[in-house]
Protein backbone atom coordinates (compact mmCIF):
# COMPACT_ATOMS: atom_id res chain seq x y z
CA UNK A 1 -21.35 -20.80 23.61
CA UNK A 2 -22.76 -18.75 26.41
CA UNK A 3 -24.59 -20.35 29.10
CA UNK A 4 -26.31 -19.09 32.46
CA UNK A 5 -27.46 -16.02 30.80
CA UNK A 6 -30.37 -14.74 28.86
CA UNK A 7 -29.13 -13.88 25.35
CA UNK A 8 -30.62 -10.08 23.81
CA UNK A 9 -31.55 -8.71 27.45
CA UNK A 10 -30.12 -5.72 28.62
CA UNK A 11 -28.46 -6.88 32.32
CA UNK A 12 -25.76 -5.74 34.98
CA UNK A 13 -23.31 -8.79 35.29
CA UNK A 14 -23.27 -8.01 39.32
CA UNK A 15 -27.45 -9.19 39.19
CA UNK A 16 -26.25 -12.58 37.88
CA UNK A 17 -24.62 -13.58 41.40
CA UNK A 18 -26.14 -13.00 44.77
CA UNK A 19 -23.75 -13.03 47.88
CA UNK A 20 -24.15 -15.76 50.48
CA UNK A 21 -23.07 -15.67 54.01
CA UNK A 22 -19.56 -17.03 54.47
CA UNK A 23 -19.13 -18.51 51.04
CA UNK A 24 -17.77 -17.32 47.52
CA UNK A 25 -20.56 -18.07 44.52
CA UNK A 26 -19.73 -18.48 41.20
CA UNK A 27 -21.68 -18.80 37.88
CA UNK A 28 -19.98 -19.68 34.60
CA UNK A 29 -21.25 -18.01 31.75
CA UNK A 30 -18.95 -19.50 28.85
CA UNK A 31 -16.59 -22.49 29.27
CA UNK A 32 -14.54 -23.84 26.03
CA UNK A 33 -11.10 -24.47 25.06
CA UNK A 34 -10.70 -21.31 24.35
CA UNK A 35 -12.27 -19.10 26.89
CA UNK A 36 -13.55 -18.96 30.18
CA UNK A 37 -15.98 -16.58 31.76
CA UNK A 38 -17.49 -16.55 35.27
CA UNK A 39 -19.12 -14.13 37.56
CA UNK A 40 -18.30 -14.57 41.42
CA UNK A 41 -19.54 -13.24 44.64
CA UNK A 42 -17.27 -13.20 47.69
CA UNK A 43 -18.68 -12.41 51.15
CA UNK A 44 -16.57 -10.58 53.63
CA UNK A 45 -13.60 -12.31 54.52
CA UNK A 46 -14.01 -15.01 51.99
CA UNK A 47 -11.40 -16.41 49.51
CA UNK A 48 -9.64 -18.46 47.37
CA UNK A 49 -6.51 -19.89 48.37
CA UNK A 50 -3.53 -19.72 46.13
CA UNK A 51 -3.54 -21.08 43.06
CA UNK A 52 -2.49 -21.02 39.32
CA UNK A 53 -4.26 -20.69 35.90
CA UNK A 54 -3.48 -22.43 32.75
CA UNK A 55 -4.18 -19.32 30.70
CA UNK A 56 -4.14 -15.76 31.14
CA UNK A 57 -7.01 -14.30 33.08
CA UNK A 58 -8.14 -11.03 33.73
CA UNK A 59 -10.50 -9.83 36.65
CA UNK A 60 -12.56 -6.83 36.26
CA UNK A 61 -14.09 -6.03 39.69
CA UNK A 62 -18.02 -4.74 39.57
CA UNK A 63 -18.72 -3.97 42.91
CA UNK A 64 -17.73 -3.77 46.45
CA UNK A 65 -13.94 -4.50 46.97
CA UNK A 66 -11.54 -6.83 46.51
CA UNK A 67 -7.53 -8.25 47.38
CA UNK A 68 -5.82 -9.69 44.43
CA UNK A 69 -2.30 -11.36 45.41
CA UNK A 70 -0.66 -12.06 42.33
CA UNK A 71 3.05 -13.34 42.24
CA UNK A 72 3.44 -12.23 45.97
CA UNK A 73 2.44 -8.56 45.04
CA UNK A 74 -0.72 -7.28 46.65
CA UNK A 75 -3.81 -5.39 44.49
CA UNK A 76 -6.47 -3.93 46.12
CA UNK A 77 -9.24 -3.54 43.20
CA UNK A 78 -12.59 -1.70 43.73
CA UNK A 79 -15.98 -1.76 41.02
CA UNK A 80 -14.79 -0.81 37.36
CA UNK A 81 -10.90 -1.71 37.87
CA UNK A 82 -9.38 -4.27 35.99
CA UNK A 83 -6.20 -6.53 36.66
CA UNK A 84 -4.29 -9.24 34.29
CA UNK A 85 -3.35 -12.40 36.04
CA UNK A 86 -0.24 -13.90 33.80
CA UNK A 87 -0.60 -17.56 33.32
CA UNK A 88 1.12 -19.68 35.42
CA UNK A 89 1.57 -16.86 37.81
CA UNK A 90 0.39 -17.95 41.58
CA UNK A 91 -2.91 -15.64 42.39
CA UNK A 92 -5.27 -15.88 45.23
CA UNK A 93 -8.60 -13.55 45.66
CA UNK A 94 -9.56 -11.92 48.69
CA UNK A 95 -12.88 -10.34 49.66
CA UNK A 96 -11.98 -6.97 51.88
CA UNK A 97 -15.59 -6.61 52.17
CA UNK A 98 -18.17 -8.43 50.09
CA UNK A 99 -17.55 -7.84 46.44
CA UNK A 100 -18.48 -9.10 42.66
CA UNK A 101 -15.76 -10.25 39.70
CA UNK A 102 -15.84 -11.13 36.39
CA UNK A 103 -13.22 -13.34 35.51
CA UNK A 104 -12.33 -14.40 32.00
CA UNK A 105 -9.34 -16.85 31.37
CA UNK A 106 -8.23 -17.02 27.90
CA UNK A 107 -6.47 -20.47 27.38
């Protein structure tokens, strides 16, 4: 089920994704029919234009700082908070300064 990660090793899910100048990373740790869990890094100023997800998904931000626009209402999320993105619901991601996510979309 889980890929992209070493199974019984202690980590930090922010070490799994390095930032890059002027792009957004991502690394998928489980994908199914079910469930979907990836780790991003956004440099400064980076994002991802508005879109939609066919499931509910829920970011929890684990470092830096981050600009979540869900439904036209604007979230400003730094490491350790958590937001739900409803399904269907238009989001885009913003990176206020370089931060990490966790995003897991359950379908």
């Amino acid at each position: 089920m889980y890929k992209n990660i070493e199974k019984q090793t202690k980590l930090q899910l922010k070490d799994l994704v390095e930032y890059q100048p002027g792009q957004v990373i991502s690394k998928t740790l489980v994908q199914n029919e079910k469930v979907s869990m990836t780790i991003f890094s956004f440099d400064k100023g980076e994002e991802i234009s508005t879109h939609a997800a066919g499931g509910d998904a829920m970011v929890t931000v684990l470092e830096g700082t981050g600009k979540f626009t869900v439904g036209g209402a604007a979230f400003v999320l730094q490491a350790g908070e958590t937001l739900i993105m409803p399904k269907d619901i238009p989001h885009a991601v913003f990176g206020q300064e370089r931060f990490k996510m966790q995003l897991i979309v359950s379908f």
